[in-house]
Protein backbone atom coordinates (compact mmCIF):
# COMPACT_ATOMS: atom_id res chain seq x y z
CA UNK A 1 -11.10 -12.97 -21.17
CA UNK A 2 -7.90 -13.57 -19.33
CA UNK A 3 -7.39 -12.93 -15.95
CA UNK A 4 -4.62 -10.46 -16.73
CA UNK A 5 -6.63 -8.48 -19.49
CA UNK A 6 -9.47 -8.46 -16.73
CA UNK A 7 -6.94 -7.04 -14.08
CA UNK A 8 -5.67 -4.16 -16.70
CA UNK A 9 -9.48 -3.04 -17.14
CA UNK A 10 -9.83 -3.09 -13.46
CA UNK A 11 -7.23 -1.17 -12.93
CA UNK A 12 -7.99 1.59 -15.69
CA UNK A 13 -11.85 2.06 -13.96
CA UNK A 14 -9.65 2.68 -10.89
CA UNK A 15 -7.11 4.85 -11.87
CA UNK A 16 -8.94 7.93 -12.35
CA UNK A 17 -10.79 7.72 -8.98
CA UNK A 18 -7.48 6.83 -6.64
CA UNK A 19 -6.51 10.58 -6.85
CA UNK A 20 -10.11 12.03 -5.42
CA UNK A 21 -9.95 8.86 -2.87
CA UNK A 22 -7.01 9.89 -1.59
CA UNK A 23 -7.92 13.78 -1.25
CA UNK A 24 -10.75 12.21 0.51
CA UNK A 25 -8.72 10.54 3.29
CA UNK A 26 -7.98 13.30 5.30
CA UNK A 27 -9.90 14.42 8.03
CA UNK A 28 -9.32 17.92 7.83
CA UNK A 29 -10.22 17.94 4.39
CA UNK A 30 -13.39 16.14 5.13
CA UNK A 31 -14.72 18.81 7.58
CA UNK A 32 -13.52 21.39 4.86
CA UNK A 33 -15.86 19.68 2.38
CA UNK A 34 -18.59 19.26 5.17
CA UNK A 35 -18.40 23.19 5.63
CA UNK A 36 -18.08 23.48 1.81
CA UNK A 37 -21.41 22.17 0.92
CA UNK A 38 -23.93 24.67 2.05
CA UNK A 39 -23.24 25.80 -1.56
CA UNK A 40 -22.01 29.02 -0.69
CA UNK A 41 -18.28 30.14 -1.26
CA UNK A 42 -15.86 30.58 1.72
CA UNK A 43 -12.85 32.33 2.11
CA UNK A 44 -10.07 30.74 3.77
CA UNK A 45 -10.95 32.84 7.19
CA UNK A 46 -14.32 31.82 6.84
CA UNK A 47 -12.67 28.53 6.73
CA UNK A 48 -10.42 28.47 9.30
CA UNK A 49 -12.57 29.53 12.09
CA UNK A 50 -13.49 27.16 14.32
CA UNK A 51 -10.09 25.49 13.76
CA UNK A 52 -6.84 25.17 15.62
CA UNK A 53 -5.19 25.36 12.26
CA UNK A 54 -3.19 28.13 10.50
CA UNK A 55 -4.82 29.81 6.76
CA UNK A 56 -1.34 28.43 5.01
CA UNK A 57 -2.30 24.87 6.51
CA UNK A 58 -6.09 25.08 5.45
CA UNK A 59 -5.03 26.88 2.05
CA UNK A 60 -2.51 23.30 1.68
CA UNK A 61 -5.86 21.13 1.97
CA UNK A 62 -7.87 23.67 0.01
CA UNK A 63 -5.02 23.50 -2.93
CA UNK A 64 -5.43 19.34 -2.48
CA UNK A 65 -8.75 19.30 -2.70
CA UNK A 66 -8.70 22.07 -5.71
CA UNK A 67 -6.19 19.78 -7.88
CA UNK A 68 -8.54 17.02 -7.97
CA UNK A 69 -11.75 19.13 -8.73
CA UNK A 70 -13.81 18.53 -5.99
CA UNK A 71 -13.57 22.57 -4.96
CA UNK A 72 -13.15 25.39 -7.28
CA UNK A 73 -11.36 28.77 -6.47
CA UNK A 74 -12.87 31.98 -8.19
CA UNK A 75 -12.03 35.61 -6.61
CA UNK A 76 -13.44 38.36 -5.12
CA UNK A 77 -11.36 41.79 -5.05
CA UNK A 78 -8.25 40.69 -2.90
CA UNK A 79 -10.59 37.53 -1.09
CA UNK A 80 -9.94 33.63 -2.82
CA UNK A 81 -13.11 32.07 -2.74
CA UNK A 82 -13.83 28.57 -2.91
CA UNK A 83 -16.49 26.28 -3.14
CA UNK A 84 -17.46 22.70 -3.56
CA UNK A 85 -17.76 21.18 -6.97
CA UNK A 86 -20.08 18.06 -6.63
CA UNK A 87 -19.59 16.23 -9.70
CA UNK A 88 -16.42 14.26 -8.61
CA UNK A 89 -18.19 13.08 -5.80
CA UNK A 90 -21.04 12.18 -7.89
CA UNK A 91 -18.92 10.03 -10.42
CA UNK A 92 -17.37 8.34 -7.14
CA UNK A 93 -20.66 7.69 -5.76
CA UNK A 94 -21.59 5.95 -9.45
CA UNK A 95 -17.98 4.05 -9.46
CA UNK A 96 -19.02 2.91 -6.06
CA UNK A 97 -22.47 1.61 -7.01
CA UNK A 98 -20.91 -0.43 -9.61
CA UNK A 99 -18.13 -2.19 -7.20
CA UNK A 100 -21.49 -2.79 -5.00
CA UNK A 101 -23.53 -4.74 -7.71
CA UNK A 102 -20.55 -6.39 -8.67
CA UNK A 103 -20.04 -7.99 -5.27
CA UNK A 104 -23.86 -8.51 -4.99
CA UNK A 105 -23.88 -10.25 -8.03
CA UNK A 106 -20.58 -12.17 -6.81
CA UNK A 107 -22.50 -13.19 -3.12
CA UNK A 108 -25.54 -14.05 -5.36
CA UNK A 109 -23.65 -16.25 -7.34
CA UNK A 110 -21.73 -18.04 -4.00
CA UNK A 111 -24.76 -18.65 -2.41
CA UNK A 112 -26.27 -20.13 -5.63
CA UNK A 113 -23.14 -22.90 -5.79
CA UNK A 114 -23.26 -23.20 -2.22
CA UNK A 115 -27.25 -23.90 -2.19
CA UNK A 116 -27.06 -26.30 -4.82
């Protein structure tokens, strides 16, 4: 296999993670997600309290998080609810495994040629 054809399948196991990474990479949307996963749904006061930061700001995370799947919106009367939906974090947590045996399997293989 070239090293190109090995770069464009690289690239395509990547590609569908990079959106929920960079959802991720916010800290506000981490401690959303953090409240998030007692399992319950939240309203967007629920959310907000405890925080220095406005509903529209928390609803802009919320929406972030919501367009990559990792929290679902259902409603209540008037009330948006939302609540965490685990499975993208679950299929990161696999994608990550597999970058981890790969470089364990790399380091084995270094310290093999190096040994010998």
């Amino acid at each position: 296999m070239s090293p190109k054809t090995n770069s464009r399948r690289t690239i395509a196991k990547v590609r569908p993670h990079a959106p929920v990474f960079a959802a991720l990479g916010d800290e506000t949307r981490l401690s959303l997600l953090v409240k998030l996963s007692d399992g319950q749904p939240h309203s967007i006061s629920q959310l907000t309290g405890g925080s220095n930061l406005t509903r529209q700001a928390i609803t802009k995370h919320l929406r972030v998080l919501e367009s990559v799947g990792i929290v679902r919106c259902g409603r209540s009367g008037r009330e948006s609810l939302f609540e965490l939906d685990p499975e993208p974090i679950e299929s990161i947590k696999q994608y990550l495994n597999q970058v981890s045996q790969q470089w364990d399997q790399a380091l084995s293989r270094l310290k093999s040629f190096i040994e010998d």
